[in-house]
C-alpha atoms as a PDB file:
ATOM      1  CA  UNK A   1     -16.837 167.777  48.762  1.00  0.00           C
ATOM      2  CA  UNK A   2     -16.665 166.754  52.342  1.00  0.00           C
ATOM      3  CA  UNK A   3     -16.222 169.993  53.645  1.00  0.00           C
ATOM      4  CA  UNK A   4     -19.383 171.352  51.088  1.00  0.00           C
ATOM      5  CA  UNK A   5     -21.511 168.561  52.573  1.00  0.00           C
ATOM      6  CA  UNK A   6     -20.780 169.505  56.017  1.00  0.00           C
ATOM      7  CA  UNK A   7     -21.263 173.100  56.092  1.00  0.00           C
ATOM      8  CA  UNK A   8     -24.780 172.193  54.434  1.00  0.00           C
ATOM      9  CA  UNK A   9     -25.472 169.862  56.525  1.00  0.00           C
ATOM     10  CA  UNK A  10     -27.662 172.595  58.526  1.00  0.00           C
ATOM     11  CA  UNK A  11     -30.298 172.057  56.154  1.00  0.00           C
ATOM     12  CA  UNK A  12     -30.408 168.393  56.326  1.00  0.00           C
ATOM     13  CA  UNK A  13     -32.646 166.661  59.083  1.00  0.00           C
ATOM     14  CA  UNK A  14     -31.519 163.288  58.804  1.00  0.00           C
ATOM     15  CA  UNK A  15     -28.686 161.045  57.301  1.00  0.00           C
ATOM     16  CA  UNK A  16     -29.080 157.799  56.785  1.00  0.00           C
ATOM     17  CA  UNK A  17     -25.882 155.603  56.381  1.00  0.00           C
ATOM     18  CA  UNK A  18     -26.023 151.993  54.849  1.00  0.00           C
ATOM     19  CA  UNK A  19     -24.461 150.212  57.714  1.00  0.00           C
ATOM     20  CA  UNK A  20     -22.913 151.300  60.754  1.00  0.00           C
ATOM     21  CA  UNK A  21     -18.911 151.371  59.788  1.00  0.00           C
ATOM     22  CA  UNK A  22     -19.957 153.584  57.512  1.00  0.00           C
ATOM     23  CA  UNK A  23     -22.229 156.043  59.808  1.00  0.00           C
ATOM     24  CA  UNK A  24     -18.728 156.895  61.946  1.00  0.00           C
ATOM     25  CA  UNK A  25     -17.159 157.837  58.322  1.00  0.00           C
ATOM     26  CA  UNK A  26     -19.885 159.722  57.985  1.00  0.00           C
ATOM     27  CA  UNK A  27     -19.665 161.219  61.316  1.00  0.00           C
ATOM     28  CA  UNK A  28     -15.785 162.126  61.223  1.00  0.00           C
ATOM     29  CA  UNK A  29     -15.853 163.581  57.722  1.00  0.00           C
ATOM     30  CA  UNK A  30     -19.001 165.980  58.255  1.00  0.00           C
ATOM     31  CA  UNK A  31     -18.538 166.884  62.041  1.00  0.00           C
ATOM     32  CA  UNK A  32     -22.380 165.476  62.255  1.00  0.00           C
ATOM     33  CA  UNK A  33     -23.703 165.305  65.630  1.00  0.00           C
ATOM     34  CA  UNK A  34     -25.381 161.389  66.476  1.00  0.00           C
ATOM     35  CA  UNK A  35     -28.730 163.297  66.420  1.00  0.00           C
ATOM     36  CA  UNK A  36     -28.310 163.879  62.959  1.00  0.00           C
ATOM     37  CA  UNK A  37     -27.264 160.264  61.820  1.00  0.00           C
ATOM     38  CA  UNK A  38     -28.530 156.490  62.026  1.00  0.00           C
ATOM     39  CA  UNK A  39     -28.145 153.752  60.166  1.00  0.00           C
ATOM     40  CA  UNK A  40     -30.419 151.909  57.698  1.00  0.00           C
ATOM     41  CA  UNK A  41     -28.890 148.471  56.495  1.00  0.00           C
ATOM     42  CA  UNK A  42     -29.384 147.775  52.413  1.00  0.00           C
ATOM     43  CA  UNK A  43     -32.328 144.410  52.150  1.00  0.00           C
ATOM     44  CA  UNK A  44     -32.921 142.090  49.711  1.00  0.00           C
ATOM     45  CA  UNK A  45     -35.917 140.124  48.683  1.00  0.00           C
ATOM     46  CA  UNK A  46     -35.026 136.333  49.330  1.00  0.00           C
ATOM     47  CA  UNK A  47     -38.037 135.464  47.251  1.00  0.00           C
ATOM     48  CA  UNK A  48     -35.706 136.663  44.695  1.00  0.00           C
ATOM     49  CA  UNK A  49     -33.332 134.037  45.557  1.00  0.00           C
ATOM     50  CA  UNK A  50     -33.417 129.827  45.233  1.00  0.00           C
ATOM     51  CA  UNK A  51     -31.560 128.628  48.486  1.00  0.00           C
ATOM     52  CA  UNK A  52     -29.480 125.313  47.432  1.00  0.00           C
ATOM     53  CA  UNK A  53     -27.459 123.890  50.124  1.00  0.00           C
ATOM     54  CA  UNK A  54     -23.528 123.869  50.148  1.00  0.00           C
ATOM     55  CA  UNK A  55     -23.375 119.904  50.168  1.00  0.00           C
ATOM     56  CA  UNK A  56     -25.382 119.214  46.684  1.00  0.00           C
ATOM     57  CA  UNK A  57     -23.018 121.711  44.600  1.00  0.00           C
ATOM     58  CA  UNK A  58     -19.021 121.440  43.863  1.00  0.00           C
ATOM     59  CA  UNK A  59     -16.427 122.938  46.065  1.00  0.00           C
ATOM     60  CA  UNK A  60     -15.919 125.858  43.748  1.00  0.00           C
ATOM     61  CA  UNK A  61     -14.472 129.396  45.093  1.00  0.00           C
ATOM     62  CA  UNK A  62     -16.772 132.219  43.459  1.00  0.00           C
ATOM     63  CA  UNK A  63     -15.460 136.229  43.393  1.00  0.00           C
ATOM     64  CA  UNK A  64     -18.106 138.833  42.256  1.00  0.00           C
ATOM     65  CA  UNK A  65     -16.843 142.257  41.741  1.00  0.00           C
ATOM     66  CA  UNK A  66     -14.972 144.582  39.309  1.00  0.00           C
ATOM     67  CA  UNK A  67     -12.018 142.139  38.662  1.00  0.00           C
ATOM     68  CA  UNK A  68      -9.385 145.005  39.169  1.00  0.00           C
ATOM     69  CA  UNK A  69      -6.471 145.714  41.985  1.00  0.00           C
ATOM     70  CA  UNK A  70      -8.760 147.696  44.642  1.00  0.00           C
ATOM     71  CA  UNK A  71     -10.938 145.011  44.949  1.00  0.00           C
ATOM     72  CA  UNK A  72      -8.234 142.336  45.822  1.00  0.00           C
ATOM     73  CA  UNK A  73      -8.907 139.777  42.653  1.00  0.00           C
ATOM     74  CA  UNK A  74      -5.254 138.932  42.735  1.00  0.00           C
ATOM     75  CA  UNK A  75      -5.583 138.288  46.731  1.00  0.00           C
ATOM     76  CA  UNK A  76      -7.719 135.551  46.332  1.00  0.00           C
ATOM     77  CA  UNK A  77      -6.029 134.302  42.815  1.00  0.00           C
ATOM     78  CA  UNK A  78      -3.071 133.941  44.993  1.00  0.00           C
ATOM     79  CA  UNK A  79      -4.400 132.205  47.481  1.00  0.00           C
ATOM     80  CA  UNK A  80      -6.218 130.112  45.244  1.00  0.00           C
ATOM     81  CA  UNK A  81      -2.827 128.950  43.825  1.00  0.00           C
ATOM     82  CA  UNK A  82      -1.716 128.134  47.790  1.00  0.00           C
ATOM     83  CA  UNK A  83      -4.680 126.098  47.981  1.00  0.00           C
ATOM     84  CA  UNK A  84      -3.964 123.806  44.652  1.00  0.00           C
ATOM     85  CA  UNK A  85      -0.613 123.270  46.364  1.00  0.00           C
ATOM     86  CA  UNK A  86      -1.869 121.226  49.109  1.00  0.00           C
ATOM     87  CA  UNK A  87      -3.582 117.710  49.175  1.00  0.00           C
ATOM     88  CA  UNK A  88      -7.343 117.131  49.496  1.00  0.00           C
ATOM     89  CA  UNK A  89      -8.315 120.202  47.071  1.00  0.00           C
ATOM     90  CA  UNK A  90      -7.852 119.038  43.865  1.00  0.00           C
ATOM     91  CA  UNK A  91     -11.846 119.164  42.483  1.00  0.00           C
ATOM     92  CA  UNK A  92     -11.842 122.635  44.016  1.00  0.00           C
ATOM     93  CA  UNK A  93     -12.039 125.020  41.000  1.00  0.00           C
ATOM     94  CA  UNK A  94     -12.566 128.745  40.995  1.00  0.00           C
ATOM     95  CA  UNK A  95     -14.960 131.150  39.161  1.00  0.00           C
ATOM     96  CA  UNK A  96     -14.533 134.836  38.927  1.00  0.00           C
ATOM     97  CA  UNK A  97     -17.460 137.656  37.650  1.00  0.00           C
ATOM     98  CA  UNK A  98     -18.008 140.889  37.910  1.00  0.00           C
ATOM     99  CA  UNK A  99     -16.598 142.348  34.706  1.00  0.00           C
ATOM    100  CA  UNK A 100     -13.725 144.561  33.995  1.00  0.00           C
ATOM    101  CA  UNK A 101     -13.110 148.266  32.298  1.00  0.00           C
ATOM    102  CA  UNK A 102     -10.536 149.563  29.897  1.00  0.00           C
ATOM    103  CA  UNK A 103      -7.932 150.056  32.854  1.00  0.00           C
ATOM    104  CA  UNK A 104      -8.256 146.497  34.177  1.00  0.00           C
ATOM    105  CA  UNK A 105      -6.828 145.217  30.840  1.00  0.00           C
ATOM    106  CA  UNK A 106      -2.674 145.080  32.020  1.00  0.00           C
ATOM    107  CA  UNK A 107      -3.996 143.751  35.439  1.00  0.00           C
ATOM    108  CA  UNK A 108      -6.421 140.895  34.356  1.00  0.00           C
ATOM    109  CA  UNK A 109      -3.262 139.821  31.870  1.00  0.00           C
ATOM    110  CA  UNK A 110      -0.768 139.503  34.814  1.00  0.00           C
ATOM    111  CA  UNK A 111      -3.247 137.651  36.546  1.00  0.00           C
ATOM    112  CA  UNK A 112      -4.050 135.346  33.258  1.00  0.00           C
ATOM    113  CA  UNK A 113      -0.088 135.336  32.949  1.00  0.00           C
ATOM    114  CA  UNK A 114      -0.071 134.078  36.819  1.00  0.00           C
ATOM    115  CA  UNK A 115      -2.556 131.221  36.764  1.00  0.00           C
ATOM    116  CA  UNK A 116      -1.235 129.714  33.204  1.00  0.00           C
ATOM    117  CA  UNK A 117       2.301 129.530  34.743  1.00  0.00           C
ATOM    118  CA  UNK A 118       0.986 127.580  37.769  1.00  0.00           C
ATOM    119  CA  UNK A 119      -0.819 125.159  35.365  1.00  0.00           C
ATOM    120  CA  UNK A 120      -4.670 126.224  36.856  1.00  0.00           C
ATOM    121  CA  UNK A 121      -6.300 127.539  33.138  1.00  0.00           C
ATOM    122  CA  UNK A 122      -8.457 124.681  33.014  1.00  0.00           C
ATOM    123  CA  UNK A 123      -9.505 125.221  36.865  1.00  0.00           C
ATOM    124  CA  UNK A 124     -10.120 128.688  36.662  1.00  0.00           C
ATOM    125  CA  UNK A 125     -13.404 129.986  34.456  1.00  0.00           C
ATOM    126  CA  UNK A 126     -14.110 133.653  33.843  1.00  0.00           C
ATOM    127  CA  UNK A 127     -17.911 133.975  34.036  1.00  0.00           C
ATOM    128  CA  UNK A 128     -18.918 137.053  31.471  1.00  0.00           C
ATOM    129  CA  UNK A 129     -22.931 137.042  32.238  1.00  0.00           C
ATOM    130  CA  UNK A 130     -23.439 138.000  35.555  1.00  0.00           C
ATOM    131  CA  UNK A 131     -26.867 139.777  35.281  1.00  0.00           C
ATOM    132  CA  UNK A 132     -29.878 138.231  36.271  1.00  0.00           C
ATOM    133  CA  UNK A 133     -29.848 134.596  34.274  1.00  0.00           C
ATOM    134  CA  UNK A 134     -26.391 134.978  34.336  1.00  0.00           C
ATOM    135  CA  UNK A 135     -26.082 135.698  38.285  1.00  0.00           C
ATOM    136  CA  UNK A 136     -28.861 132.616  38.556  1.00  0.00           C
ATOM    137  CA  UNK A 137     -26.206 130.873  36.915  1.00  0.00           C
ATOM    138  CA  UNK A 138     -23.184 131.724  38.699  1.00  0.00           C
ATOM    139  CA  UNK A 139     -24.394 131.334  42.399  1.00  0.00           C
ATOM    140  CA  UNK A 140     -25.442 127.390  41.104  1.00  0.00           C
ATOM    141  CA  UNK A 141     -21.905 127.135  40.221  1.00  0.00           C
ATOM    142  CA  UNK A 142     -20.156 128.014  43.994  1.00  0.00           C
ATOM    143  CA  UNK A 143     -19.990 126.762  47.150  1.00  0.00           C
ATOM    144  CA  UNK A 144     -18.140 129.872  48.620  1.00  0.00           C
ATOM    145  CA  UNK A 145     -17.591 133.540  48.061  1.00  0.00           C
ATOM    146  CA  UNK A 146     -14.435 135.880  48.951  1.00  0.00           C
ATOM    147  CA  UNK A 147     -13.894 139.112  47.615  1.00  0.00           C
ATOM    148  CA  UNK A 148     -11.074 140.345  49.317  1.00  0.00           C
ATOM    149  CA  UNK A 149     -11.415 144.364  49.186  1.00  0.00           C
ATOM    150  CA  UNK A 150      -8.001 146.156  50.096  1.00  0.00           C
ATOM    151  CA  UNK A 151      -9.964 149.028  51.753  1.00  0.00           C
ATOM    152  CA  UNK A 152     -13.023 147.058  52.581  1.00  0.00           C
ATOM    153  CA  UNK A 153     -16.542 148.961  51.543  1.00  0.00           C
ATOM    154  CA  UNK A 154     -19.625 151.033  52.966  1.00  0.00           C
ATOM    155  CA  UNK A 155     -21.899 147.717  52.511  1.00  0.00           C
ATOM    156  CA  UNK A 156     -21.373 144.802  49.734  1.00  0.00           C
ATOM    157  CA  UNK A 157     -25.499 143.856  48.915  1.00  0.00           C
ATOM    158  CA  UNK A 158     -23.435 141.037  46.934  1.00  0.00           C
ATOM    159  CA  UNK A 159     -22.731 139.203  50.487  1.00  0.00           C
ATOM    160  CA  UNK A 160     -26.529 139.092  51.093  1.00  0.00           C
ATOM    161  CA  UNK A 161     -27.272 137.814  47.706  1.00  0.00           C
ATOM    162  CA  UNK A 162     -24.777 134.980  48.426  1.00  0.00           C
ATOM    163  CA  UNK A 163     -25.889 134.248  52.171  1.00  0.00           C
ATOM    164  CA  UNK A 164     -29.777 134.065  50.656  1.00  0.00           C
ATOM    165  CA  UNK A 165     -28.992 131.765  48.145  1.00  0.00           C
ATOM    166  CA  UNK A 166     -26.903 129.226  51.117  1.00  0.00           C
ATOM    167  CA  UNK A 167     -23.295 130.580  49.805  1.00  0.00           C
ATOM    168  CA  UNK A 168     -21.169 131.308  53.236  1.00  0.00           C
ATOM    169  CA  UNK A 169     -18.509 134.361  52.526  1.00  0.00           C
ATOM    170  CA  UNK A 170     -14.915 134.529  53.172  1.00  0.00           C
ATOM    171  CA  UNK A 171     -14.431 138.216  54.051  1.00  0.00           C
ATOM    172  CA  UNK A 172     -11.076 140.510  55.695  1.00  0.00           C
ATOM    173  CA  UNK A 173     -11.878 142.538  58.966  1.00  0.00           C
ATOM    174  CA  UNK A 174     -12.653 145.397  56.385  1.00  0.00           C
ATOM    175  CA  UNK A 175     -15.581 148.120  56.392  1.00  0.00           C
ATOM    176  CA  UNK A 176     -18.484 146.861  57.035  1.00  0.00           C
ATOM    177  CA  UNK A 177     -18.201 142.953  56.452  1.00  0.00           C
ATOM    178  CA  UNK A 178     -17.527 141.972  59.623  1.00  0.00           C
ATOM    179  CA  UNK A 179     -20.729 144.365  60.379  1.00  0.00           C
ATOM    180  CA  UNK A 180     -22.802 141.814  58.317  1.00  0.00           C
ATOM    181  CA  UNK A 181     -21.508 138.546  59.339  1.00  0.00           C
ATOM    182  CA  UNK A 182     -21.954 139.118  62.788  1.00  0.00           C
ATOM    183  CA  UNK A 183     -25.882 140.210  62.065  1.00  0.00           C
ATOM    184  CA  UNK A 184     -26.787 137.063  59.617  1.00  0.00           C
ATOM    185  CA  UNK A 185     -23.668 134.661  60.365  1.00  0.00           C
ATOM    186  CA  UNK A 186     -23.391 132.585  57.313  1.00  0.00           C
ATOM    187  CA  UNK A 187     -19.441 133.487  56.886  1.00  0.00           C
ATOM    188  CA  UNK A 188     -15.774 133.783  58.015  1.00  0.00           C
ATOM    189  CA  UNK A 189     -13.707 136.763  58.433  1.00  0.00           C
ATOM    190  CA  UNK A 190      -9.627 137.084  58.847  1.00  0.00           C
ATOM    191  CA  UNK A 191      -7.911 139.347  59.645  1.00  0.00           C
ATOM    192  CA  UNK A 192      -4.521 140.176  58.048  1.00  0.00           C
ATOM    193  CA  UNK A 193      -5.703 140.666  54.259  1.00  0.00           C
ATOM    194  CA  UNK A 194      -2.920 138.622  52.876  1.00  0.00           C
ATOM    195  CA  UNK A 195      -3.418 135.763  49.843  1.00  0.00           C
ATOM    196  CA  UNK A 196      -1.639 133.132  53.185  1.00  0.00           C
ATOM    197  CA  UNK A 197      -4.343 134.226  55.722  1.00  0.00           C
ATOM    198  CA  UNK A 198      -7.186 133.453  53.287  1.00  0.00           C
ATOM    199  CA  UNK A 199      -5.954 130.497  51.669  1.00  0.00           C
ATOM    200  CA  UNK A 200      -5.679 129.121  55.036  1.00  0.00           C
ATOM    201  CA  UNK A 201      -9.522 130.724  56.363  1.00  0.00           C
ATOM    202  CA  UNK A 202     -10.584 128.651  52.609  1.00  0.00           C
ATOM    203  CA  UNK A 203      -8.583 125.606  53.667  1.00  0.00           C
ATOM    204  CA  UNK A 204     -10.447 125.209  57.268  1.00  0.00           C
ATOM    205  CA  UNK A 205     -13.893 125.812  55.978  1.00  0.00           C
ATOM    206  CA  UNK A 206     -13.706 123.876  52.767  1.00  0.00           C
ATOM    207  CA  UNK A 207     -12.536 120.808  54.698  1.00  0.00           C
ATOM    208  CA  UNK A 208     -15.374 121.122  57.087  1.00  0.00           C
ATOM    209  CA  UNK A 209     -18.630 119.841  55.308  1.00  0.00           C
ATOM    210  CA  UNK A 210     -20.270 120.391  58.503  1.00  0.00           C
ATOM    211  CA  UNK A 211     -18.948 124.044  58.984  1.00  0.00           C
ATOM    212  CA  UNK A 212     -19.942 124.679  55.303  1.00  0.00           C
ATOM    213  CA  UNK A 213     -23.866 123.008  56.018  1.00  0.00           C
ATOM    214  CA  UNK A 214     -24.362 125.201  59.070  1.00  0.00           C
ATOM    215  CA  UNK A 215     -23.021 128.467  57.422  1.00  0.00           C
ATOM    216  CA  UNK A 216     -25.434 128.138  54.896  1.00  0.00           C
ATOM    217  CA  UNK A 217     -28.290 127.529  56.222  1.00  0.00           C
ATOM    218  CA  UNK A 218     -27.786 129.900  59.037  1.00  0.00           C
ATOM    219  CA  UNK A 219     -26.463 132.250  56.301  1.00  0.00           C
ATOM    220  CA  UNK A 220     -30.231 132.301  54.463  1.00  0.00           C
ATOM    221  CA  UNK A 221     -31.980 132.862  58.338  1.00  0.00           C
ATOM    222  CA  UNK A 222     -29.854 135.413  59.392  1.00  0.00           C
ATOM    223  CA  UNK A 223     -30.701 137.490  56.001  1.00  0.00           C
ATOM    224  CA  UNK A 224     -34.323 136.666  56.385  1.00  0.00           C
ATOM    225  CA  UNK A 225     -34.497 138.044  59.955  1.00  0.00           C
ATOM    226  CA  UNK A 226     -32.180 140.742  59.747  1.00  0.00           C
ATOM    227  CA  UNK A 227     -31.849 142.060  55.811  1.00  0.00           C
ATOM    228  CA  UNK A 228     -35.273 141.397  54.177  1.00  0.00           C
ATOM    229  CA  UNK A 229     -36.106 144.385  52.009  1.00  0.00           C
ATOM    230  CA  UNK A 230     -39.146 145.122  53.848  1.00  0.00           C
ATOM    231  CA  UNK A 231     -37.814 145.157  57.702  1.00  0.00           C
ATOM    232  CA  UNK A 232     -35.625 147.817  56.103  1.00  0.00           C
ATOM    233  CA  UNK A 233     -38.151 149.147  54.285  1.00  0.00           C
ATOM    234  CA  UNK A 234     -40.141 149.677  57.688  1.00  0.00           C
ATOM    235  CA  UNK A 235     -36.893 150.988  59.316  1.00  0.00           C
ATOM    236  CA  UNK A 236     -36.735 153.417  56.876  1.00  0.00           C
ATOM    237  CA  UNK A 237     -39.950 154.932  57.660  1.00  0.00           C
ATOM    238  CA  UNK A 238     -39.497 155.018  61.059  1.00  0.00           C
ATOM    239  CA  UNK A 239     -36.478 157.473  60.069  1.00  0.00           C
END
């Protein structure tokens, strides 16, 4: 398919990649010369959103995403576990959404398996609605989002959603989070993808209350200046 886009590429003036990781993909799987390529970020519409700041909700750890193996669920269950270990986090619960499909089933059962035999059931909670009430609901409930992707992604609109609403992200040097962080701070990103690294990066920031106050708040600006839906829009007919 790579190889069909790229010979037809001739008869394309433009491409327009979602972030900037993603335009050298682009570039090294179609043999497209920098003429032909730029980058348009995804927007949101933080009228959309209600901001609430980090220090009038619960210390809850949020993941939204397919709950399956690619997008490193059992990363941050893991390290979720590491963090109940230690003193200081016991009101610290964790919420999960994003639905699942027929091949999930074995996986989300090992991971069920895995946080009943560490004793967290009652401090884990499965969120099923995650569409528009549902989301509303959800980003009232947490304080912090990771979803650890094992190969990282093109974008993630998700992170913007969260940084609107005051929610600072926990994100792996992957694709093209650390992209996004840099442009709207609002977030932390390790490196070494492992359930250790980011119990420890969840650790730091959820003992910080002042850490936690500033990422939010700059979280929300730095979508505002940088990822409203309309300076996009505007970008995009400039292209």
């Amino acid at each position: 398919v790579w190889k069909l886009m790229s010979a037809k590429a001739e008869d394309v003036a433009k491409f327009i990649s979602v972030s900037d990781y993603y335009a050298v993909v682009m570039k090294e799987k179609m043999s497209l010369p920098d003429e032909k390529l730029t980058s348009v970020h995804i927007g949101v519409d933080p009228a959309d959103y209600t901001f609430k700041a980090v220090a009038e909700k619960k210390r809850n750890i949020g993941y939204v995403s397919r709950m399956c193996h690619e997008n490193g669920l059992d990363i941050l269950v893991d390290a979720f576990i590491l963090l109940k270990q230690k003193e200081g986090f016991e009101d610290v619960n964790l919420v999960l959404t994003g639905g699942s499909t027929g091949d999930d089933k074995k996986y989300l059962s090992d991971i069920r398996s895995r946080i009943r035999e560490n004793g967290l059931q009652k401090q884990v909670e499965f969120h099923e609605d995650f569409e528009e009430q549902g989301l509303r609901e959800y980003l009232e409930k947490v304080s912090v989002v990771s979803v650890p992707f094992r190969k990282g992604e093109a974008f993630g609109n998700y992170l913007l959603e969260f940084k609107v609403s005051g929610i600072p992200v926990v994100q792996p040097a992957l694709g093209a989070f650390p992209e996004i962080v840099e442009l709207t701070g609002g977030g932390v990103i390790y490196k070494e993808n492992t359930p250790e690294v980011l119990a420890q990066s969840l650790e730091k920031l959820l003992s910080d209350p002042k850490a936690m106050d500033r990422l939010s708040r700059t979280g929300k600006e730095g979508v505002e200046k940088h990822f409203h839906i309309d300076i996009q829009a505007e970008r995009m007919v400039e292209v």
